[in-house]
N, C-alpha and C. Protein backbone atom coordinates (compact mmCIF):
# COMPACT_ATOMS: atom_id res chain seq x y z
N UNK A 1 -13.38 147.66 228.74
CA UNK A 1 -12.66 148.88 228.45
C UNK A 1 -13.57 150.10 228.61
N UNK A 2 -15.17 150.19 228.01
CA UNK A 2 -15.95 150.92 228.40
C UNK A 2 -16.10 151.39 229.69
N UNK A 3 -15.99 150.75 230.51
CA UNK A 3 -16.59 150.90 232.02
C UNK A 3 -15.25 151.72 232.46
N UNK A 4 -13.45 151.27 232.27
CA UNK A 4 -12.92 151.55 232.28
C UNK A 4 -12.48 153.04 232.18
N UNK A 5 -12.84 153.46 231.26
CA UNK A 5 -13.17 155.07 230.18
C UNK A 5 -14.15 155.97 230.92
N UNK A 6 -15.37 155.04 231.36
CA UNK A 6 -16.37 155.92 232.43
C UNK A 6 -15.92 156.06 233.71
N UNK A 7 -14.98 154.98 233.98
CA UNK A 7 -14.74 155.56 235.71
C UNK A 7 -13.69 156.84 235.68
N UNK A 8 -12.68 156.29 234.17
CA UNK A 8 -11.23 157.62 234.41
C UNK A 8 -12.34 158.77 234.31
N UNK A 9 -13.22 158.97 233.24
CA UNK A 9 -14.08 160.36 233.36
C UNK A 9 -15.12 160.71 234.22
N UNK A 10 -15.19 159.84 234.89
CA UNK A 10 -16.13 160.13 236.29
C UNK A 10 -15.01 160.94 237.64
N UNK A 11 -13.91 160.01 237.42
CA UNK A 11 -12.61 160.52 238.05
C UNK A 11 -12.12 161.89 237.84
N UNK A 12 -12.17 162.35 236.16
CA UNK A 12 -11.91 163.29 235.59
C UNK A 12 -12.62 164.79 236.40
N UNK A 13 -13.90 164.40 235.83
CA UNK A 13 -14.99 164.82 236.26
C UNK A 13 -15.12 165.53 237.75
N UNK A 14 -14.84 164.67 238.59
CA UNK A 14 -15.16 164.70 240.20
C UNK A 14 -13.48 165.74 240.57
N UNK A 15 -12.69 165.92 240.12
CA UNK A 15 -11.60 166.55 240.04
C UNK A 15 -11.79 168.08 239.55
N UNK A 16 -11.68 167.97 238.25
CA UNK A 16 -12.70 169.41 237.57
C UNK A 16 -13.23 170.00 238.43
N UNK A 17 -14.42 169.50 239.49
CA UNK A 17 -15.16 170.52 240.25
C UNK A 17 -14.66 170.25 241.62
N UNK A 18 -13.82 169.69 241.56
CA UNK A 18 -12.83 169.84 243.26
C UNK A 18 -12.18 171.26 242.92
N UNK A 19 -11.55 170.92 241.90
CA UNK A 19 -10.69 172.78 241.37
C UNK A 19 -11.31 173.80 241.36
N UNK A 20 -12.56 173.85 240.53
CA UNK A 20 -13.71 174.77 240.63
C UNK A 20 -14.02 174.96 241.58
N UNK A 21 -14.23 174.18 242.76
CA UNK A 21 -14.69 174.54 244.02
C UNK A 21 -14.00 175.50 244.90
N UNK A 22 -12.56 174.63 244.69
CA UNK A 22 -11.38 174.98 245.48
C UNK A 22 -11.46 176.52 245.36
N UNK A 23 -11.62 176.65 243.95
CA UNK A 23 -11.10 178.23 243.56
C UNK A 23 -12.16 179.18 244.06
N UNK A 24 -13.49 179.00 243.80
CA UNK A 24 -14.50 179.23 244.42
C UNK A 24 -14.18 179.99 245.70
N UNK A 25 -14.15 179.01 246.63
CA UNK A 25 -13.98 179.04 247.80
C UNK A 25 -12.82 179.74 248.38
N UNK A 26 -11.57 179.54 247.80
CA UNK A 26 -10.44 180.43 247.78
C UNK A 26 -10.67 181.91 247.69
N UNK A 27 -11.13 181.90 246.71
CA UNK A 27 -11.59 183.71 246.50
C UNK A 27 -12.53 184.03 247.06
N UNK A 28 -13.95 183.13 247.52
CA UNK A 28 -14.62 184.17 248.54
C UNK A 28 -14.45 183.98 249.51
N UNK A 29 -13.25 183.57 250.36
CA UNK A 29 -12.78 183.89 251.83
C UNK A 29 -11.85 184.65 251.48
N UNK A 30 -11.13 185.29 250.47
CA UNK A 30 -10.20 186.20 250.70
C UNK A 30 -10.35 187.98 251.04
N UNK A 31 -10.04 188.28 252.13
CA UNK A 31 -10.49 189.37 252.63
C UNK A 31 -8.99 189.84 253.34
N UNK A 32 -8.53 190.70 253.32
CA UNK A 32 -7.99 191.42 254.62
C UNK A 32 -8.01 192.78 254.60
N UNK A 33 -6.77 193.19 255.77
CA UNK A 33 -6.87 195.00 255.77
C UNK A 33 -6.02 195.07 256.47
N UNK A 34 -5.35 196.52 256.05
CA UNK A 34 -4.06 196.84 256.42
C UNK A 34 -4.38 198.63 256.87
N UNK A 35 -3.32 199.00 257.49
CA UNK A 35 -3.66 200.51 258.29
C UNK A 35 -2.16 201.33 257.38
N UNK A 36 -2.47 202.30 256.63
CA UNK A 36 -1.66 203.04 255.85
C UNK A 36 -1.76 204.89 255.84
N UNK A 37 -0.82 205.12 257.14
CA UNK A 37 -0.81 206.72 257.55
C UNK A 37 -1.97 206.77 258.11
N UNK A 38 -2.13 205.39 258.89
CA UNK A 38 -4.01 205.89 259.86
C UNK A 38 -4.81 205.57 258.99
N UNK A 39 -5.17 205.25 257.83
CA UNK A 39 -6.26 205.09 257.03
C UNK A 39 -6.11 203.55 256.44
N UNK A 40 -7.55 202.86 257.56
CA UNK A 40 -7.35 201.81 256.94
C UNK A 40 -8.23 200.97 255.93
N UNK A 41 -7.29 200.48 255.01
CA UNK A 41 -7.61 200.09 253.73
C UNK A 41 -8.20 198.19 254.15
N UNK A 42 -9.23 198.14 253.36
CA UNK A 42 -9.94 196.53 253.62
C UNK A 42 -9.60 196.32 251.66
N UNK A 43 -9.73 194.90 251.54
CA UNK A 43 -9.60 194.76 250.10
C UNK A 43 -10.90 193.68 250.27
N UNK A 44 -11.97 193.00 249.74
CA UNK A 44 -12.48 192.14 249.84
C UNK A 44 -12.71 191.46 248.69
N UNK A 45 -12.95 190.14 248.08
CA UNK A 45 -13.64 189.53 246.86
C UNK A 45 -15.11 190.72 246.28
N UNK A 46 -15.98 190.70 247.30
CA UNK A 46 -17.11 191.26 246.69
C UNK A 46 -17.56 192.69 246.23
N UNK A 47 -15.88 193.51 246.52
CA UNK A 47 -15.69 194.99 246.21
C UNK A 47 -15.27 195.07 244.22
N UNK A 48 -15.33 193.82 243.90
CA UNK A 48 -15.21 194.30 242.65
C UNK A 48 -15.62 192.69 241.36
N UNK A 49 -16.13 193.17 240.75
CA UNK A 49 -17.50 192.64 240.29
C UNK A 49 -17.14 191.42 239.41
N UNK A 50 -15.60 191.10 238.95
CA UNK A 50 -15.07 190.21 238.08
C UNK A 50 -14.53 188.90 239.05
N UNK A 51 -14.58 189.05 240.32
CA UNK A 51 -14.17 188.93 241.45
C UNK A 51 -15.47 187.81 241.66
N UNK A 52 -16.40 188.36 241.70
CA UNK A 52 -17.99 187.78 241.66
C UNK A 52 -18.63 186.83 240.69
N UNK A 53 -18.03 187.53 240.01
CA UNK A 53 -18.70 186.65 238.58
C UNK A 53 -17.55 185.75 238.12
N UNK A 54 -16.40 185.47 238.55
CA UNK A 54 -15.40 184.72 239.27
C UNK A 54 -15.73 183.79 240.13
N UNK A 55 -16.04 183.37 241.19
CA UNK A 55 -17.02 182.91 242.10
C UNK A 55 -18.36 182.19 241.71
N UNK A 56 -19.07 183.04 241.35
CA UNK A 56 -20.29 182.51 240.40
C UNK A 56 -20.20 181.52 238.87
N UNK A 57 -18.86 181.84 238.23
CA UNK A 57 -18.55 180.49 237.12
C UNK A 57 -18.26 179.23 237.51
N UNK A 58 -17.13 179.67 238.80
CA UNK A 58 -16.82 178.44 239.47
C UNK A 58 -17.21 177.71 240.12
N UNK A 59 -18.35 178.28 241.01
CA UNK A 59 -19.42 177.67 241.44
C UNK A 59 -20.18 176.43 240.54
N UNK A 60 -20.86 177.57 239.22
CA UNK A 60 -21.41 177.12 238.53
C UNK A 60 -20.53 175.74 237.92
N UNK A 61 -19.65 175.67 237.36
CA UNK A 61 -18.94 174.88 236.89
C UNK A 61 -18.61 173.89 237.69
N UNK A 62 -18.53 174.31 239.01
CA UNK A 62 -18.02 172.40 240.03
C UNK A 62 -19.59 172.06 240.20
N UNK A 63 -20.56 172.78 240.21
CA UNK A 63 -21.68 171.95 240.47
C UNK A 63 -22.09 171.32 239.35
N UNK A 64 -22.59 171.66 238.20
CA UNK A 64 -22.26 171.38 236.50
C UNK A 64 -21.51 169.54 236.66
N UNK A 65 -20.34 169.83 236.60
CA UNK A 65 -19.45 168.34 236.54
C UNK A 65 -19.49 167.59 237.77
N UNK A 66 -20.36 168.37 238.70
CA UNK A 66 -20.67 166.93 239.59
C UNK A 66 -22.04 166.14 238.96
N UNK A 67 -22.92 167.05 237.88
CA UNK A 67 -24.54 166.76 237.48
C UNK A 67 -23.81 165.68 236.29
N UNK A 68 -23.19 166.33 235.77
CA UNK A 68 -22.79 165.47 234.71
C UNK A 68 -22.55 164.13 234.95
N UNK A 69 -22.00 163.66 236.16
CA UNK A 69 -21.08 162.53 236.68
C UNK A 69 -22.25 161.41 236.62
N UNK A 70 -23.52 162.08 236.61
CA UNK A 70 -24.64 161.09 236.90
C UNK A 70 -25.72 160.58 235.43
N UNK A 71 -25.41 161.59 234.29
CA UNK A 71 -25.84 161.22 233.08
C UNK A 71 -24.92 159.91 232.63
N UNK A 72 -25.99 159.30 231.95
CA UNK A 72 -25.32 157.84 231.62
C UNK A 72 -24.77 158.11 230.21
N UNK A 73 -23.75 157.39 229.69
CA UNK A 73 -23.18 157.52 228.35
C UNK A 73 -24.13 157.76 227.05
N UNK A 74 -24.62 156.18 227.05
CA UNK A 74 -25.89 156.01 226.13
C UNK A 74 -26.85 157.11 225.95
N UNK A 75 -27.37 157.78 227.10
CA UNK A 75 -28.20 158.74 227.43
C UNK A 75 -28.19 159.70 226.03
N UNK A 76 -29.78 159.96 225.14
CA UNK A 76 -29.67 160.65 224.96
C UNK A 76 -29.12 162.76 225.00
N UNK A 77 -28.73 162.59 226.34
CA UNK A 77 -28.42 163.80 226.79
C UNK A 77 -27.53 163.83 226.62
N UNK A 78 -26.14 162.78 226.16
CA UNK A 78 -24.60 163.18 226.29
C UNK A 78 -24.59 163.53 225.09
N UNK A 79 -25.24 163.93 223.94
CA UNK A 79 -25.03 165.50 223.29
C UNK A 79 -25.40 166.26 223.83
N UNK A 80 -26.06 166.96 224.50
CA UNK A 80 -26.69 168.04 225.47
C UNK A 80 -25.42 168.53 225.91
N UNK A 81 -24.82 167.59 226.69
CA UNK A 81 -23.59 166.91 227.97
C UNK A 81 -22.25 168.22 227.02
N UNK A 82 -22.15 167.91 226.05
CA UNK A 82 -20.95 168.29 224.67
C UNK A 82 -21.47 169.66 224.92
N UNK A 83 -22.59 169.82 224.61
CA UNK A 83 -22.95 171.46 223.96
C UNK A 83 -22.82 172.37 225.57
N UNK A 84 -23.63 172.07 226.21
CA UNK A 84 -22.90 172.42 227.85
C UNK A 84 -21.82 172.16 228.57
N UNK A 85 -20.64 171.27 227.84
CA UNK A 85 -19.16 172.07 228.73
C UNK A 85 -18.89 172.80 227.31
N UNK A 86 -18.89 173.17 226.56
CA UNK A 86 -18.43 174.34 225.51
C UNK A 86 -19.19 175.20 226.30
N UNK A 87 -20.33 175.61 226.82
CA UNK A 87 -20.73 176.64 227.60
C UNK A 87 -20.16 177.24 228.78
N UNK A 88 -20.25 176.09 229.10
CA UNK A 88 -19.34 176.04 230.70
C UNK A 88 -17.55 176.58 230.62
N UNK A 89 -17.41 175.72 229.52
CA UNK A 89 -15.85 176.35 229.17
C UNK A 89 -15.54 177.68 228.80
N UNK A 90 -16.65 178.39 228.18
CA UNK A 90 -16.43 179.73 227.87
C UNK A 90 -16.75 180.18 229.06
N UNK A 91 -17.91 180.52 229.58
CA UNK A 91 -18.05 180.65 231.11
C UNK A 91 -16.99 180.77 232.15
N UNK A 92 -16.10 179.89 232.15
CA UNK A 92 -14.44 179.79 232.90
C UNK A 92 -13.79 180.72 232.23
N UNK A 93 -13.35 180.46 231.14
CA UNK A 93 -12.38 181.07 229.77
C UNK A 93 -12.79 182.99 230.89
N UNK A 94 -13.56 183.35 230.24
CA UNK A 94 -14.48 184.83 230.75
C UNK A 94 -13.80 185.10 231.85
N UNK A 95 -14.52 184.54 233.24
CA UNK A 95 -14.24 184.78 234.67
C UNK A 95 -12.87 184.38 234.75
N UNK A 96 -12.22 183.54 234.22
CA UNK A 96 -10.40 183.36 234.37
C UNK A 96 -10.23 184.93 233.23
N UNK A 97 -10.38 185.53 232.43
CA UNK A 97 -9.81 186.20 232.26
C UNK A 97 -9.77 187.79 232.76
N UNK A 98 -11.03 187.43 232.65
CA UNK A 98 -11.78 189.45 233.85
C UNK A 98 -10.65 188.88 235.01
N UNK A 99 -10.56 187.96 236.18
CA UNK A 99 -9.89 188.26 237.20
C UNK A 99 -8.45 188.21 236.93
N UNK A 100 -7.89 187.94 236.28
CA UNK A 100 -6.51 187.59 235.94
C UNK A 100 -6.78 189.09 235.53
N UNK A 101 -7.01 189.68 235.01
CA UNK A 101 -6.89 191.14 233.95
C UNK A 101 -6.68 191.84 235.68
N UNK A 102 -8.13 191.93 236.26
CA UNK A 102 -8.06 192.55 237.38
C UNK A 102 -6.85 192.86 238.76
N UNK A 103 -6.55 191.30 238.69
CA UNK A 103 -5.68 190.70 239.53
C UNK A 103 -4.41 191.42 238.98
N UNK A 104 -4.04 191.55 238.26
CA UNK A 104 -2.50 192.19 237.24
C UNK A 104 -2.34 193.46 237.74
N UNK A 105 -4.06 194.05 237.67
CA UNK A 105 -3.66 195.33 238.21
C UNK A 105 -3.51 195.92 239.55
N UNK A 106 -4.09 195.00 240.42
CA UNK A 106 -3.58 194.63 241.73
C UNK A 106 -2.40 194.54 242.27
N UNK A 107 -1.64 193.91 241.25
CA UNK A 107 -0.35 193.71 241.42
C UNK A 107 0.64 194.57 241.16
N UNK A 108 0.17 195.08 239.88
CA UNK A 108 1.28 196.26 239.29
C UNK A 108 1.07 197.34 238.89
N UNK A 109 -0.88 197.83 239.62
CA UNK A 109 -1.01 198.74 238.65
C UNK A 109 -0.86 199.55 237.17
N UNK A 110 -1.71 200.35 237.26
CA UNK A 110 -1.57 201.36 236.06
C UNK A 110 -1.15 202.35 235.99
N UNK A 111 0.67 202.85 235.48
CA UNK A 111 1.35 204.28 236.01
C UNK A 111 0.53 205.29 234.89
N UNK A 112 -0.09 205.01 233.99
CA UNK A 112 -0.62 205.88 232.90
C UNK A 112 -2.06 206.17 233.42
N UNK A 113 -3.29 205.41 234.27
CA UNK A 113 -3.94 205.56 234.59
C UNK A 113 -4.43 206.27 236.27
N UNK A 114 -2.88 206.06 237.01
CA UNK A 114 -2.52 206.34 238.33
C UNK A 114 -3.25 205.58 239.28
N UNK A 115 -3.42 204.12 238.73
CA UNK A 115 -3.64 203.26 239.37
C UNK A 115 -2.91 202.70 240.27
N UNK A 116 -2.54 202.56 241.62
CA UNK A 116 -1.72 201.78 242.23
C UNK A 116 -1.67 200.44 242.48
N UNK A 117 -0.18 199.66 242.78
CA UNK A 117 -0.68 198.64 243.18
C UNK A 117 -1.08 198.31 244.53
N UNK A 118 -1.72 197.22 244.62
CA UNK A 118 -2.39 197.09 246.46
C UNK A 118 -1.68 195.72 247.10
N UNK A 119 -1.32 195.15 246.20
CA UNK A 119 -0.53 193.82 246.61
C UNK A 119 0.30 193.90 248.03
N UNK A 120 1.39 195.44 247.69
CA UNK A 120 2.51 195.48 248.27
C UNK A 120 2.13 195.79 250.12
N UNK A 121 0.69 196.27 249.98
CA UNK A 121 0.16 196.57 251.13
C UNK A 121 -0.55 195.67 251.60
N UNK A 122 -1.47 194.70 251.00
CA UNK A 122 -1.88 193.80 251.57
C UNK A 122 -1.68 192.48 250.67
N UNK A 123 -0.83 191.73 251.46
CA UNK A 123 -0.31 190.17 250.42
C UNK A 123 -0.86 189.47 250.55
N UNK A 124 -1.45 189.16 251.53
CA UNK A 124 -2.46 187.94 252.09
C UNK A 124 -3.58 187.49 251.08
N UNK A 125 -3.80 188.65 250.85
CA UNK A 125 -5.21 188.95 250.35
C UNK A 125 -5.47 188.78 248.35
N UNK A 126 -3.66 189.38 247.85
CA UNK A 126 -3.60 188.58 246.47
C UNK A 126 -2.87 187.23 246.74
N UNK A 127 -2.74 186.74 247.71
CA UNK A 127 -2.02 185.40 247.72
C UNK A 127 -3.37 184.66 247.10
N UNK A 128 -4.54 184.89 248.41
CA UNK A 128 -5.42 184.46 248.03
C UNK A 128 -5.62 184.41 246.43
N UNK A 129 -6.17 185.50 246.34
CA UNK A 129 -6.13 185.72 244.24
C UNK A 129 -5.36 184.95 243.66
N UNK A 130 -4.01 184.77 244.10
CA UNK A 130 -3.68 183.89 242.96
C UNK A 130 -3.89 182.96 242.79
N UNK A 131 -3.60 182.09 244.45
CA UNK A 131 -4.33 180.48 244.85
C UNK A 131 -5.57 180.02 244.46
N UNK A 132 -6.44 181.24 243.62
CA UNK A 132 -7.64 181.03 242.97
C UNK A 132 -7.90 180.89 241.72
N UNK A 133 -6.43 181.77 241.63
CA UNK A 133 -7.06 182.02 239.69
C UNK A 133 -5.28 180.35 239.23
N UNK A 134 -4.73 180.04 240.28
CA UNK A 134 -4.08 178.38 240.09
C UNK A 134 -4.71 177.64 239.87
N UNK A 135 -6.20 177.49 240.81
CA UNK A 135 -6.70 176.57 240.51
C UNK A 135 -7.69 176.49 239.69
N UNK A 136 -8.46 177.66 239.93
CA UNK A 136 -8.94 177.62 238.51
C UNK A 136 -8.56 177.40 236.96
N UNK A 137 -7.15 177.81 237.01
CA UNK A 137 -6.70 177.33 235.41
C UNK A 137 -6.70 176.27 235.50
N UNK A 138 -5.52 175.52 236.44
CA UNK A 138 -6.28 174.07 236.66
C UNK A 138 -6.97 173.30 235.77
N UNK A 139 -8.56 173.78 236.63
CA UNK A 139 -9.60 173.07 236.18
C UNK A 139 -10.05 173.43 234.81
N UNK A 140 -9.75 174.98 234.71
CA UNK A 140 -10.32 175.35 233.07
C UNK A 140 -9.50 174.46 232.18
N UNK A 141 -8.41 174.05 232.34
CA UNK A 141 -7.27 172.74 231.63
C UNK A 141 -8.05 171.70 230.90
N UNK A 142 -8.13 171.10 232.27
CA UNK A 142 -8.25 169.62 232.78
C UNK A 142 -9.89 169.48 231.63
N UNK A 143 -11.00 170.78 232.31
CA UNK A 143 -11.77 170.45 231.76
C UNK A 143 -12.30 171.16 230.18
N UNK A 144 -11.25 171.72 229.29
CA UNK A 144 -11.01 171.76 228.18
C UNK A 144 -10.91 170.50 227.14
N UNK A 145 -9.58 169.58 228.13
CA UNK A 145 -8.82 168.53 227.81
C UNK A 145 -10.21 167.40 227.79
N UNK A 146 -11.00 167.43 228.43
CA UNK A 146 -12.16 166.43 228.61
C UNK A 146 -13.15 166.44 227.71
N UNK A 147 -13.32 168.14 227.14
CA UNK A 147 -14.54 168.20 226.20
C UNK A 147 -13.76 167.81 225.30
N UNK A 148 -12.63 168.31 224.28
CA UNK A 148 -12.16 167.89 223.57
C UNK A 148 -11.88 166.49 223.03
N UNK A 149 -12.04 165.74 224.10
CA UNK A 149 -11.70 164.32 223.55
C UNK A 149 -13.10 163.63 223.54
N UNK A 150 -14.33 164.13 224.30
CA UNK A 150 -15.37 163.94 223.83
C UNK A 150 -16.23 164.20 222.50
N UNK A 151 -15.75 165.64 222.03
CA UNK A 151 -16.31 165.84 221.07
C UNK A 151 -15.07 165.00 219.59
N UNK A 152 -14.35 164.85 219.95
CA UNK A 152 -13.39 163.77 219.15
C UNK A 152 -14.11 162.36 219.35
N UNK A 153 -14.20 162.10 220.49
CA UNK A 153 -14.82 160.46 220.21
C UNK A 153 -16.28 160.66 219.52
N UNK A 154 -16.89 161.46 219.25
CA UNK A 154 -18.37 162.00 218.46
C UNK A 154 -17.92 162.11 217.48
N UNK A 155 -17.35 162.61 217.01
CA UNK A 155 -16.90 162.96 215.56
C UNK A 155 -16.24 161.66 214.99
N UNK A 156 -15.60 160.98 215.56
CA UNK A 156 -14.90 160.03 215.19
C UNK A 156 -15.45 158.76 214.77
N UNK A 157 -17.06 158.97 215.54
CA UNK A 157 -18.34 157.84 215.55
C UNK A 157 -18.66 158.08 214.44
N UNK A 158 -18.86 159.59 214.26
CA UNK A 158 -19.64 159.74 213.10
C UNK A 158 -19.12 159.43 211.83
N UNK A 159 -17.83 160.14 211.81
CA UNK A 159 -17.07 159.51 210.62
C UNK A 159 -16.95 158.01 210.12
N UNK A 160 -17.75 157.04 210.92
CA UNK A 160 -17.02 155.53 211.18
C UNK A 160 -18.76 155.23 211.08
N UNK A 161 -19.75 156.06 210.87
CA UNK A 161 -20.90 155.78 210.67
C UNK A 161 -21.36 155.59 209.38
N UNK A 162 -20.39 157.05 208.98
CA UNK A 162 -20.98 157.83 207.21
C UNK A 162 -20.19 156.50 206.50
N UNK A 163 -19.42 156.05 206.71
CA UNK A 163 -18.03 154.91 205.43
C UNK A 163 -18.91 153.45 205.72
């Protein structure tokens, strides 16, 4: 049953940073540009900084749960393992929420701030955005759902230690 438990979370695992990747990668190829009264407008990932550091969690995070995949259970490190996806999870949590915040206003602007939206002019380009910040929730899910039942099977040891 053990071995069983390590392959679904090795499985788990190797998924998590397929999403992370995915999203990654999604958002830094998203680029286009559109021509509006002669003046043409480019939108890119690296013109705005939540965008980046968006990119850089997700990065961080599919490479993270591929390192993990290779610590052994027993291993003193799978407490380490616990205390670094609570890191990692906030890390996501952050960059899913700066771009989602960002992304909103992309979409619908700010009439109080006279922010416009840019969507309506170039779609391609929040399609991308969204196909990023999909999969990224995704994975911020999946790999919520994973620490959680880890730090439950710890706690659950322990309780079954102290009686």
């Amino acid at each position: 049953m053990s071995k069983a438990l390590r392959g679904l979370s090795v499985f788990i695992r190797i998924g998590i940073a397929a999403a992370c990747a995915a999203a990654a990668i999604i958002m830094a190829t998203s680029h286009d540009s559109t021509s509006f009264f002669g003046v043409t407008m480019e939108a890119k990932y690296q013109y705005t900084p939540s965008f980046k550091f968006f990119v850089i969690a997700n990065a961080i995070a599919s490479g993270y749960n591929v390192l993990v995949v290779f610590v052994p259970a027993a291993s003193p490190l799978s407490g380490l393992v616990i205390m670094s996806d609570i890191l990692v999870a906030m890390l996501l949590t952050g960059a899913l929420a700066a771009t989602g915040a960002i992304s909103e206003l992309g979409k619908h602007g700010n009439i109080h701030a006279g922010w416009l939206p840019i969507c309506k002019q170039i779609p391609a380009y929040c399609d991308h955005v969204s196909g990023s910040l999909i999969s990224a929730f995704v994975g911020l899910i999946v790999f919520v759902a994973i620490t959680l039942c880890n730090i439950y099977k710890i706690v659950s040891l322990d309780l079954h230690v102290c009686h």
